[in-house]
C-alpha atoms as a PDB file:
ATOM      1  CA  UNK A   1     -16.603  -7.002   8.532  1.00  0.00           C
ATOM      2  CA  UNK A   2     -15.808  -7.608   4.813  1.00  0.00           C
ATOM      3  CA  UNK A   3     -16.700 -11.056   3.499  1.00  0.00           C
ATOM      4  CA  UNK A   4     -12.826 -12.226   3.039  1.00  0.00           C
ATOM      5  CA  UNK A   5     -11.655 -14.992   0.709  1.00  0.00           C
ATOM      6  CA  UNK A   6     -10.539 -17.244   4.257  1.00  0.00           C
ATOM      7  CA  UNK A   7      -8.727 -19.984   2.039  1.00  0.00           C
ATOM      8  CA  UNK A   8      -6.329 -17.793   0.317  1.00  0.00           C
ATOM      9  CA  UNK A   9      -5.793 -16.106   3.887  1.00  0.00           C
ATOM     10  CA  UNK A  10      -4.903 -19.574   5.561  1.00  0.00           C
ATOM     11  CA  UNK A  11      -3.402 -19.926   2.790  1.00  0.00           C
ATOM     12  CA  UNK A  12      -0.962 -16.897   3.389  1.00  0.00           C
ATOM     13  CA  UNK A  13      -0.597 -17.544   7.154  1.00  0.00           C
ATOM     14  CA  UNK A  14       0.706 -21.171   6.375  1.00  0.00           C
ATOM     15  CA  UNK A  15       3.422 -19.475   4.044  1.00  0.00           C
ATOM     16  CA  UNK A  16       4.300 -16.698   6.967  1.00  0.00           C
ATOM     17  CA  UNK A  17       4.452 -19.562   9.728  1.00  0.00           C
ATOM     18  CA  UNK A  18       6.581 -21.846   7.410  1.00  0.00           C
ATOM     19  CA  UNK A  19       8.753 -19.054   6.168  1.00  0.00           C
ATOM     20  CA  UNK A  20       9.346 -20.270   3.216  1.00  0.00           C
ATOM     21  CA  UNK A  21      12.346 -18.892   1.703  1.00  0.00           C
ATOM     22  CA  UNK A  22      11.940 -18.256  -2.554  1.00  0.00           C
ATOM     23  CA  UNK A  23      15.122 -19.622  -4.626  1.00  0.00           C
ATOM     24  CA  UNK A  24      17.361 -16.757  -5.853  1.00  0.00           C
ATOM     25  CA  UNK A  25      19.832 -18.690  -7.902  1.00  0.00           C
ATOM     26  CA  UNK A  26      22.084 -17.059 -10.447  1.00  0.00           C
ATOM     27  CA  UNK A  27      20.635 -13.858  -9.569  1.00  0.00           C
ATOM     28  CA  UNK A  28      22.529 -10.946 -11.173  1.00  0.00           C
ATOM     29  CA  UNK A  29      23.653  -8.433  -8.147  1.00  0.00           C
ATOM     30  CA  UNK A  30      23.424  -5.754 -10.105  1.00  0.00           C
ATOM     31  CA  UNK A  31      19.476  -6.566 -11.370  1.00  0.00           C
ATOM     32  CA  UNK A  32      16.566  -4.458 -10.260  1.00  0.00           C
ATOM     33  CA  UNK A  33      14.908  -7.296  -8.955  1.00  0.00           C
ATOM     34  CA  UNK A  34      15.028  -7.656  -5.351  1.00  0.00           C
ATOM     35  CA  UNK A  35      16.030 -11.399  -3.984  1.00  0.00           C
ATOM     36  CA  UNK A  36      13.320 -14.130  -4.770  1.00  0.00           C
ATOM     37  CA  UNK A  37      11.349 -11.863  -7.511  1.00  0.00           C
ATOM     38  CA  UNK A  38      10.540 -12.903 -11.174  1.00  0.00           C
ATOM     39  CA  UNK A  39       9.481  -9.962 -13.904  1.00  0.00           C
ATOM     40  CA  UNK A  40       5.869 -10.188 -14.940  1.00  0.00           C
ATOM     41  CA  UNK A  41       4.250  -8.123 -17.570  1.00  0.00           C
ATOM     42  CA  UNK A  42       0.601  -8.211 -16.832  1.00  0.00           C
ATOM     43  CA  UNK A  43      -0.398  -7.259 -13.283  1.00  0.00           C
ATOM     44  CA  UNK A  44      -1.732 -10.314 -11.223  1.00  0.00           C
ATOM     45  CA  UNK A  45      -4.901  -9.452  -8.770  1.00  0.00           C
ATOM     46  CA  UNK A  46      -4.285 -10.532  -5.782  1.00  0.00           C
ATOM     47  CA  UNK A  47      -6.781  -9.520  -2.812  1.00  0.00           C
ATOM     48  CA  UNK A  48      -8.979 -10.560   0.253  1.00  0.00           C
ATOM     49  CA  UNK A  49     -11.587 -11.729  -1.996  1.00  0.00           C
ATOM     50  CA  UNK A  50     -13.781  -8.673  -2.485  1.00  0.00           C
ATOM     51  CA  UNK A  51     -13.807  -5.413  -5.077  1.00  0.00           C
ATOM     52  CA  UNK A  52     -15.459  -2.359  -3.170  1.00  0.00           C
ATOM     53  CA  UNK A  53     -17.620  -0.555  -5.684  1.00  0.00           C
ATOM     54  CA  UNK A  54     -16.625   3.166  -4.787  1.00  0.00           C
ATOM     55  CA  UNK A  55     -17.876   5.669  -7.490  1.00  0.00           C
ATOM     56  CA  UNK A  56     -15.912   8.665  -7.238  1.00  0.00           C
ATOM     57  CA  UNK A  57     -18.535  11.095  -6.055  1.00  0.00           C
ATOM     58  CA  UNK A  58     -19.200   8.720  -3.254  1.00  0.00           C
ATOM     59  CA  UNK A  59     -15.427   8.193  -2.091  1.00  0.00           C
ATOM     60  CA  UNK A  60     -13.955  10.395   0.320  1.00  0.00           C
ATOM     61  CA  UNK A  61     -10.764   9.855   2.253  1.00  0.00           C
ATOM     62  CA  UNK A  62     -10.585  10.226   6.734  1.00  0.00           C
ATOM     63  CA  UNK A  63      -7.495  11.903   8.017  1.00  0.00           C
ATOM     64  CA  UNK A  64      -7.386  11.704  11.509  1.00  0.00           C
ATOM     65  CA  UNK A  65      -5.429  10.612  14.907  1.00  0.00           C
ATOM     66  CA  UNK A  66      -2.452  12.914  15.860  1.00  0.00           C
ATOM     67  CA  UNK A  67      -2.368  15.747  13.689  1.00  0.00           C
ATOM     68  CA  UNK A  68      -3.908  19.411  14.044  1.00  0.00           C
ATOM     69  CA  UNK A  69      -6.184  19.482  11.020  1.00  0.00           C
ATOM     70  CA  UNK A  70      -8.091  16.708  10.737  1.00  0.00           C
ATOM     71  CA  UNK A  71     -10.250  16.198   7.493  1.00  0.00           C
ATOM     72  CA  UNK A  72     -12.329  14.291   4.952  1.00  0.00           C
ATOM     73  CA  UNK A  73     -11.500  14.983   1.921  1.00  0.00           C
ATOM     74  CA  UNK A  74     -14.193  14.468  -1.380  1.00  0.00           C
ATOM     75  CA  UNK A  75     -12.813  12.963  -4.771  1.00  0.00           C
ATOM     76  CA  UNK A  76     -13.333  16.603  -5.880  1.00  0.00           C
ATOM     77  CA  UNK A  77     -11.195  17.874  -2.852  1.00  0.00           C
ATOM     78  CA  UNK A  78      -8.778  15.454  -3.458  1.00  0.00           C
ATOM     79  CA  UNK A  79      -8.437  15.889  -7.430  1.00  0.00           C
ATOM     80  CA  UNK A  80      -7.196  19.919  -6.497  1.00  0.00           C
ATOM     81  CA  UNK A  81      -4.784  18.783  -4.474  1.00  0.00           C
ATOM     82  CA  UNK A  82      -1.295  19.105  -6.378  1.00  0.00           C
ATOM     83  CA  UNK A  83      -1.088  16.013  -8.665  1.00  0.00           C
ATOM     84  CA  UNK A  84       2.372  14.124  -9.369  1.00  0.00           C
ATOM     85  CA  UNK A  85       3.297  11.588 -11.696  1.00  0.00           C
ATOM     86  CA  UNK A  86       5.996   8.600 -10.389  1.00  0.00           C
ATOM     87  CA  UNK A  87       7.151   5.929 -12.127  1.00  0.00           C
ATOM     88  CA  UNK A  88       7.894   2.847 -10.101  1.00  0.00           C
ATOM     89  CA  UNK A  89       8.380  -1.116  -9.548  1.00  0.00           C
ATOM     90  CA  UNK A  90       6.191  -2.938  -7.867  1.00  0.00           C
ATOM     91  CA  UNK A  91       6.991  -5.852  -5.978  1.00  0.00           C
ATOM     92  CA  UNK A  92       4.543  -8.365  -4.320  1.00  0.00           C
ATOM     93  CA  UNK A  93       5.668 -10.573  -1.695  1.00  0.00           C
ATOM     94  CA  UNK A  94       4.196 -13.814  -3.612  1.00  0.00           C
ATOM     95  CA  UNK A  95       7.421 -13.597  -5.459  1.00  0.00           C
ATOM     96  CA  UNK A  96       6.553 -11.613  -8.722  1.00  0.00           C
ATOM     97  CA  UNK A  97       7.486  -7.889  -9.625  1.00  0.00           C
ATOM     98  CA  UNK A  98       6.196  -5.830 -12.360  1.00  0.00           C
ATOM     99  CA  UNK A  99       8.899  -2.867 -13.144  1.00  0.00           C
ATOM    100  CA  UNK A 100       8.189   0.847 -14.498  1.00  0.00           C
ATOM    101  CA  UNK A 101       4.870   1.709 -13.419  1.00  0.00           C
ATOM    102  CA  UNK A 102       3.328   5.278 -14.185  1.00  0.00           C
ATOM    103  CA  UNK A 103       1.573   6.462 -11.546  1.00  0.00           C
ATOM    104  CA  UNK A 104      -0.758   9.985 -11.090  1.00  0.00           C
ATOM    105  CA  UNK A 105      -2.253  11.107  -8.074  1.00  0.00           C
ATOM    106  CA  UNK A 106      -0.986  12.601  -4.637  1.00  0.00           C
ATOM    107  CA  UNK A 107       2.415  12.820  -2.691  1.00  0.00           C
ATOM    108  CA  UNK A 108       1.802  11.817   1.013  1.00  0.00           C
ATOM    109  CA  UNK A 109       3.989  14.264   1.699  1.00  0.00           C
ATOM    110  CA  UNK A 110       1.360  17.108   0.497  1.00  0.00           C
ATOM    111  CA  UNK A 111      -1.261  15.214   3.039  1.00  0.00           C
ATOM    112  CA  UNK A 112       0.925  15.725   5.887  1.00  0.00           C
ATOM    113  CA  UNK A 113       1.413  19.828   4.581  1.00  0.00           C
ATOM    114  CA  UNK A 114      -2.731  19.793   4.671  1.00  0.00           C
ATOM    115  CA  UNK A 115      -2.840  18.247   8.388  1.00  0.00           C
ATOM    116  CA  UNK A 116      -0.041  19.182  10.122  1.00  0.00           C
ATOM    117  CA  UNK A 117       0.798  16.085  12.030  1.00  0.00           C
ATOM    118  CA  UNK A 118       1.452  17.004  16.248  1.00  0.00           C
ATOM    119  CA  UNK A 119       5.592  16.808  16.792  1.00  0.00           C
ATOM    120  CA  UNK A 120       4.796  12.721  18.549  1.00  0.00           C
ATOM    121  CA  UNK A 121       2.891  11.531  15.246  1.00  0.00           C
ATOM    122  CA  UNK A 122       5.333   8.901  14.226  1.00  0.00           C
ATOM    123  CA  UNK A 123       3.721   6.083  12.356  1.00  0.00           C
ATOM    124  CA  UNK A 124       0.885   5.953  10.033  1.00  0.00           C
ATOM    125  CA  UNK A 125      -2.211   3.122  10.041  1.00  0.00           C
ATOM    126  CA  UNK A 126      -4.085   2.690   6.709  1.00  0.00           C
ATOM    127  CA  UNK A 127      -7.617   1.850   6.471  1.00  0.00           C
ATOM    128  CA  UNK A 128      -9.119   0.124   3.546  1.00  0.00           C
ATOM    129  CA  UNK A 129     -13.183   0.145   1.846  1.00  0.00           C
ATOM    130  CA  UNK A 130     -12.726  -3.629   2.327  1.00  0.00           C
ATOM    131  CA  UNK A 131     -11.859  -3.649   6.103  1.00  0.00           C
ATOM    132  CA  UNK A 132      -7.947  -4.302   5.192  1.00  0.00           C
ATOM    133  CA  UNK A 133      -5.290  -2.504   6.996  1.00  0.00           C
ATOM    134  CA  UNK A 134      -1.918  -1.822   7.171  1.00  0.00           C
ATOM    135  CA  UNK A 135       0.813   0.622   8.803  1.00  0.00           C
ATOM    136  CA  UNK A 136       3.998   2.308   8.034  1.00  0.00           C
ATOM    137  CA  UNK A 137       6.644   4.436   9.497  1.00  0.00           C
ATOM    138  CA  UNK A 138       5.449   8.438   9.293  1.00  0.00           C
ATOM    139  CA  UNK A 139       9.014   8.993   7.661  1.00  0.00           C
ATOM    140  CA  UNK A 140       8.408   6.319   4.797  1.00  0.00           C
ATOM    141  CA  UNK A 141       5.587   7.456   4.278  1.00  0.00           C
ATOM    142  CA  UNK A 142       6.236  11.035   4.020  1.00  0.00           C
ATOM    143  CA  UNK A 143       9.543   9.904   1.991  1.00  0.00           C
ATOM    144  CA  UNK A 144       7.954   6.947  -0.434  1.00  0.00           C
ATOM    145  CA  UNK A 145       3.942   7.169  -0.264  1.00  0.00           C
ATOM    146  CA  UNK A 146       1.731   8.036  -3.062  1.00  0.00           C
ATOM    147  CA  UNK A 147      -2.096   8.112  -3.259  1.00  0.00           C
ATOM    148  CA  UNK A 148      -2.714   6.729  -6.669  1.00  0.00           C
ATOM    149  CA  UNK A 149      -5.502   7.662  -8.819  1.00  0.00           C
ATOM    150  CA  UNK A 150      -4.279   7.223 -12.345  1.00  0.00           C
ATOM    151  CA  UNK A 151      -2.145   3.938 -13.421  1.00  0.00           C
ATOM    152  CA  UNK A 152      -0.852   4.020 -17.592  1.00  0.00           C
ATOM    153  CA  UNK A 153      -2.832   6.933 -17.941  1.00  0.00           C
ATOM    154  CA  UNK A 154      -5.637   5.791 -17.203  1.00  0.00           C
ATOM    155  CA  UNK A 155      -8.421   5.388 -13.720  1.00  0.00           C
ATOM    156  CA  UNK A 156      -6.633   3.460 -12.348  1.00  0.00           C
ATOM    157  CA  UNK A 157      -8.870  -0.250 -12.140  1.00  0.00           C
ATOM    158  CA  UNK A 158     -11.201  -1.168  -9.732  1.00  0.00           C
ATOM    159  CA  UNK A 159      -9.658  -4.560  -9.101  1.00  0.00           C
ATOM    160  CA  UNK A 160      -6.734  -3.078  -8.494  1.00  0.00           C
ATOM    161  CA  UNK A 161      -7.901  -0.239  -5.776  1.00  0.00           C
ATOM    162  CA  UNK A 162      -9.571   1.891  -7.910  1.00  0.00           C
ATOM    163  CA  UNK A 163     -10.509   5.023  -6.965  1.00  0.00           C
ATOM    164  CA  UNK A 164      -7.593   5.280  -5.258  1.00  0.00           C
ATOM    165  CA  UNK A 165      -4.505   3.129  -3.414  1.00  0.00           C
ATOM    166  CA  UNK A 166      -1.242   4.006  -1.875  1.00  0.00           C
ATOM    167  CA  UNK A 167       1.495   2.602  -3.290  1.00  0.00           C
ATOM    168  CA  UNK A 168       4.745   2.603  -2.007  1.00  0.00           C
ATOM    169  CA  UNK A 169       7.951   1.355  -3.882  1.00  0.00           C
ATOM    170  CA  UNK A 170      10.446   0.876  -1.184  1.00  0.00           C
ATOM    171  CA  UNK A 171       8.408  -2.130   0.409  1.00  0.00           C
ATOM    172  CA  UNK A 172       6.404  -4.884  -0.281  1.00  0.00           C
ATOM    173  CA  UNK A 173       3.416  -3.794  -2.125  1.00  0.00           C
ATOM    174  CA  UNK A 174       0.844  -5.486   0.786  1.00  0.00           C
ATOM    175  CA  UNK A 175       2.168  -2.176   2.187  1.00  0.00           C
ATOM    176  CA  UNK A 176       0.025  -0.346  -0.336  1.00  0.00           C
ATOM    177  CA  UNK A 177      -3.746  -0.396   0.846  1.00  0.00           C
ATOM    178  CA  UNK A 178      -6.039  -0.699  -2.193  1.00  0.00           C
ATOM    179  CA  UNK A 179      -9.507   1.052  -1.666  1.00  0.00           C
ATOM    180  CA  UNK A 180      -7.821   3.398   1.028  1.00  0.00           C
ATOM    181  CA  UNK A 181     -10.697   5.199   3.139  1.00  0.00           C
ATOM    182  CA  UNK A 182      -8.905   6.730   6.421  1.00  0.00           C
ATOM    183  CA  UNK A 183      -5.505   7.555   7.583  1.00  0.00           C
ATOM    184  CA  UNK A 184      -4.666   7.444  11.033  1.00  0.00           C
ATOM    185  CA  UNK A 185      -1.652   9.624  12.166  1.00  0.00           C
ATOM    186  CA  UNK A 186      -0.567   7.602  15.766  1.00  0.00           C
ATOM    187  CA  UNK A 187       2.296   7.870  18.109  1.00  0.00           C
ATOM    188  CA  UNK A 188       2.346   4.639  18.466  1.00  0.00           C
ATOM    189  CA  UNK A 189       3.020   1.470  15.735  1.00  0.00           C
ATOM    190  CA  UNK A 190      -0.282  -0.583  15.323  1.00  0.00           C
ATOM    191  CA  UNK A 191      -0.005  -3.873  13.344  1.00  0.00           C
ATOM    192  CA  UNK A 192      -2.206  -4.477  10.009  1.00  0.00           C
ATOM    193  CA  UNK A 193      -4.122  -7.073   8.540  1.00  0.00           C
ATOM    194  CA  UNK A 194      -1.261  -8.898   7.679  1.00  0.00           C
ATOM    195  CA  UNK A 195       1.323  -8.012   9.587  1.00  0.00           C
ATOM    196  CA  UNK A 196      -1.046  -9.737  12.570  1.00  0.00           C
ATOM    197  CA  UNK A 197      -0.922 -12.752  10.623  1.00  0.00           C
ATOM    198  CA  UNK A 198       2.746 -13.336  10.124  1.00  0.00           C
ATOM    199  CA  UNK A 199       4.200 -10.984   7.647  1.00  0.00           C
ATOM    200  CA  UNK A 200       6.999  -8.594   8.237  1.00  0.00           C
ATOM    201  CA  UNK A 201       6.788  -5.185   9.822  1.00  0.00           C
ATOM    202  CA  UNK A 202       9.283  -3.703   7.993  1.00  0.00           C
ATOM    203  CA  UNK A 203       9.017  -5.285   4.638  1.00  0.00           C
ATOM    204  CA  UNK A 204      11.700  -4.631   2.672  1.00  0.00           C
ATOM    205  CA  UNK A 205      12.171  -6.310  -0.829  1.00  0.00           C
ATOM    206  CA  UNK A 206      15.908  -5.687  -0.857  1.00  0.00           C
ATOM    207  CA  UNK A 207      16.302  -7.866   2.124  1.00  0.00           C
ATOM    208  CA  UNK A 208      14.030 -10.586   1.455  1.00  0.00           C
ATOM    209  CA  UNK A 209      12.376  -9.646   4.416  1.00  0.00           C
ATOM    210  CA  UNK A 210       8.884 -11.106   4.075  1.00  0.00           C
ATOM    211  CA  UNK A 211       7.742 -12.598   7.530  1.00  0.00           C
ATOM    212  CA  UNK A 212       7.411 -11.467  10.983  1.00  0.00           C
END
């Protein structure tokens, strides 16, 4: 087991049990911003407490559970896969949202045309280099879910997943493992890190839905 930051996790869990509710005062209905968000320009690190070290000839990503190809793909594997550029927002459930990011890497989507997921593979379960985990509906993520390599152009930064993360815009970005390892393809929904601790299943930033 990773060695987690446990403060800024209590931390978290006394936020989730509380359900504290963010002030959305005079917020225009018509902004991008979801309810309770603020714009930031940088791009705040927030994490468990640890930054795998994953060279790129060393990373290689599981997919496995319910589908009828499973396989572990190298960096180099992964690279000829067909690449994509997105541009999203990014919202973080800590209240702060950073708008128009350019992403490269892989469509989830083009995963699931590699595997094949079985006709009762409904959810996905994401497993981190860190230990962290998290889940999401197989039609999110085959609708939303990219597997980020590249962020402004460039590798995209170690502190912020580098190799490579999943990012997905249409939830709240704790739904986007950084360090991502495995994939499990299940039949069945299994909680994550923080969804066990209090935080929203569904996550949706549109509906200020941030605890469980």
């Amino acid at each position: 087991m990773a060695d987690y930051n446990d403060k800024f996790i209590a931390g978290k869990q006394r936020i989730a049990q509380r359900r504290i509710v963010l002030p959305d005062a005079g917020r225009d209905p018509n902004s991008r911003l979801p309810p309770g968000q603020h714009e930031v320009k940088d791009w705040p690190v927030l994490d468990l407490g640890i930054h795998p070290d994953i060279p790129p000839d060393q990373w290689t990503l599981t997919l496995s559970g319910w589908i009828e190809q499973p396989r572990v793909l190298t960096w180099t594997e992964f690279l000829a896969l067909p690449q994509i550029e997105r541009v999203t927002d990014f919202h973080c459930v800590t209240s702060w949202s950073r708008l128009q990011n350019r992403w490269r890497g892989v469509a989830f989507r083009t995963l699931c045309e590699l595997v094949r997921p079985k006709p009762n593979a409904s959810y996905v379960y994401f497993i981190a280099y860190d230990d962290y985990s998290t889940n999401l509906p197989l039609s999110l993520a085959n609708d939303d879910a990219l597997l980020a390599h590249e962020w402004e152009g460039q590798p995209l930064p170690r502190e912020h997943g580098g190799p490579v993360r999943v990012v997905v815009e249409k939830v709240y970005a704790w739904k986007g493992a950084k360090w991502v390892k495995e994939i499990q393809f299940l039949p069945h929904d299994r909680l994550g890190f923080w969804e066990l601790r209090g935080y929203s299943n569904t996550a949706n930033p549109w509906t200020d839905d941030r605890y469980a």
